[in-house]
Protein backbone atom coordinates (compact mmCIF):
# COMPACT_ATOMS: atom_id res chain seq x y z
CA UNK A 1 0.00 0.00 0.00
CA UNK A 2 2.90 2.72 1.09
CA UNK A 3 4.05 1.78 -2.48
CA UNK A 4 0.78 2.87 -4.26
CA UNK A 5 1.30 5.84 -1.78
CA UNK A 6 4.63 7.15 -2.70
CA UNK A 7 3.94 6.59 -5.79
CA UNK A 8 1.26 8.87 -6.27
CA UNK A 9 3.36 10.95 -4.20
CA UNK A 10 6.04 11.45 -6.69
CA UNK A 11 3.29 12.02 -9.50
CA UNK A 12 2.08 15.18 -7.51
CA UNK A 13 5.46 16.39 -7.46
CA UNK A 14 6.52 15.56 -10.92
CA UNK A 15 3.49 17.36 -11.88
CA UNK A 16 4.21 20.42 -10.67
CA UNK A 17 7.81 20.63 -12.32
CA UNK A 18 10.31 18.46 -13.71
CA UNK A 19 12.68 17.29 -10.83
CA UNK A 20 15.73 14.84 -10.53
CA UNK A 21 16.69 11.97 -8.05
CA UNK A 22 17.63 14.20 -5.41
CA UNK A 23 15.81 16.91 -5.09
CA UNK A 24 12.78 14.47 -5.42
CA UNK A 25 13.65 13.10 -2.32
CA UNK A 26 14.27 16.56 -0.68
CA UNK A 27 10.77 17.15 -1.72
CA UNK A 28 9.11 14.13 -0.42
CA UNK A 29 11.00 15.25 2.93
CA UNK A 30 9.35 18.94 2.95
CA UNK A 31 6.60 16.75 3.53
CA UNK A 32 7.23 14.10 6.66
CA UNK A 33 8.87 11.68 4.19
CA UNK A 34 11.99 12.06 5.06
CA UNK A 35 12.78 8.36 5.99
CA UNK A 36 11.84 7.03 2.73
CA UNK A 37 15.31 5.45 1.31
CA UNK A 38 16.60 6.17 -1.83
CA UNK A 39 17.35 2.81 -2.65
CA UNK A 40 13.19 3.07 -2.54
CA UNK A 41 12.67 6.07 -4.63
CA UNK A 42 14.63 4.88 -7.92
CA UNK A 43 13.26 1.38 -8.60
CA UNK A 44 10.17 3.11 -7.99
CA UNK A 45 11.14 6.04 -10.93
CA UNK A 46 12.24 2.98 -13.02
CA UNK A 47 9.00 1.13 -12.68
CA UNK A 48 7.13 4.20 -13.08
CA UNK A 49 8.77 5.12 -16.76
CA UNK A 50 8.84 1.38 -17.77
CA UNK A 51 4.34 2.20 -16.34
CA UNK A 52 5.16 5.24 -19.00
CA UNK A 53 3.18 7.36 -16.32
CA UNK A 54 6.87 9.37 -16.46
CA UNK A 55 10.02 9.81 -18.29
CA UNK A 56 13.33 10.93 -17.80
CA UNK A 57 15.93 13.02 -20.46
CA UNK A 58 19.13 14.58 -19.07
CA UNK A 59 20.08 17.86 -18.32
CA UNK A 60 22.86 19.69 -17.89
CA UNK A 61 23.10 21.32 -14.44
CA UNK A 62 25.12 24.38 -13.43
CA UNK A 63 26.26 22.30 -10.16
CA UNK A 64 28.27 19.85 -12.26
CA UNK A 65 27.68 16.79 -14.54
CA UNK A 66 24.29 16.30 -16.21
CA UNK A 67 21.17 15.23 -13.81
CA UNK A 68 18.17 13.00 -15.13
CA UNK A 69 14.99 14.90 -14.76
CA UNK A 70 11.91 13.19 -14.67
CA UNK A 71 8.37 14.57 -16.43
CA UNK A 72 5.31 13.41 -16.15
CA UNK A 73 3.36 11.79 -19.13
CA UNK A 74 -0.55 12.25 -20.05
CA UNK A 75 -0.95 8.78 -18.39
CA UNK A 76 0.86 10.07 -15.38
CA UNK A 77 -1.39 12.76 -15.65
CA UNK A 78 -4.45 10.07 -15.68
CA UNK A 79 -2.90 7.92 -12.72
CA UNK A 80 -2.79 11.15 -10.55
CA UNK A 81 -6.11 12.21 -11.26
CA UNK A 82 -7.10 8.60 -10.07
CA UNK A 83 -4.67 8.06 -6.72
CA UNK A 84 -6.16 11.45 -5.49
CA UNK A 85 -9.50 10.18 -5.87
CA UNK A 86 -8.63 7.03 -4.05
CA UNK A 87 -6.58 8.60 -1.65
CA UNK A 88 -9.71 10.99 -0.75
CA UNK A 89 -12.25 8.04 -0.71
CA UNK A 90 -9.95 6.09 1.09
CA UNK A 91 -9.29 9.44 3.82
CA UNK A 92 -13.02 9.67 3.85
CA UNK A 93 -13.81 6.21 4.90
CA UNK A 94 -10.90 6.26 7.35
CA UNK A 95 -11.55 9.38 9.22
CA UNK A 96 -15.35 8.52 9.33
CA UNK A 97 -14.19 4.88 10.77
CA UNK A 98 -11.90 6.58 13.29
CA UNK A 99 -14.35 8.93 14.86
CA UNK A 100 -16.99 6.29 14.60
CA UNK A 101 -15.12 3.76 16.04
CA UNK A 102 -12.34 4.42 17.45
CA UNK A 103 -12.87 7.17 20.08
CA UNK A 104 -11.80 4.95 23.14
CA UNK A 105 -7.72 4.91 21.51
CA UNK A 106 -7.37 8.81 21.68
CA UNK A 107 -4.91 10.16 23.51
């Protein structure tokens, strides 16, 4: 499931701008995901351009050699549009479950 997660993670970043490696996982970590390993995040970028929801081309980069951004593709655009509707469904049903039925676990 975290897989599904982080994957439509990095499609809501990609979306915004093209990014590389790196500063993908400095983004992810703006945003509590800072223990996510890199040895996670690039299979991941692999499976998702062999998915074509992405692709990559390199670019030169004023800090020193080239850097492989990654883009997003108009079925990356379609799996996005689909994980945040899942992800809200899913959000729904869990909050509603949680106050429901899970009052007596609060801190």
């Amino acid at each position: 499931m975290l897989k599904g997660i982080l994957q439509g993670c990095l499609l809501i970043l990609i979306n915004q701008k093209p990014y590389y490696g790196y500063e993908i996982s400095q983004g992810l970590s703006q945003y509590g995901f800072e223990n996510v390993p890199k040895g996670t995040i690039y299979p991941l970028l692999i499976s998702m351009e062999k998915k074509e929801l992405i692709f990559s081309k390199m670019m030169p980069s004023k800090e020193g050699p080239k850097r492989k951004y990654y883009y997003i593709t108009v079925n990356g655009k379609q799996a996005l549009e689909s994980f945040i509707s899942q992800w809200n469904h899913l959000s729904l049903n869990v909050k509603k479950l949680i106050n429901e039925r899970g009052k007596k676990y609060e801190n």
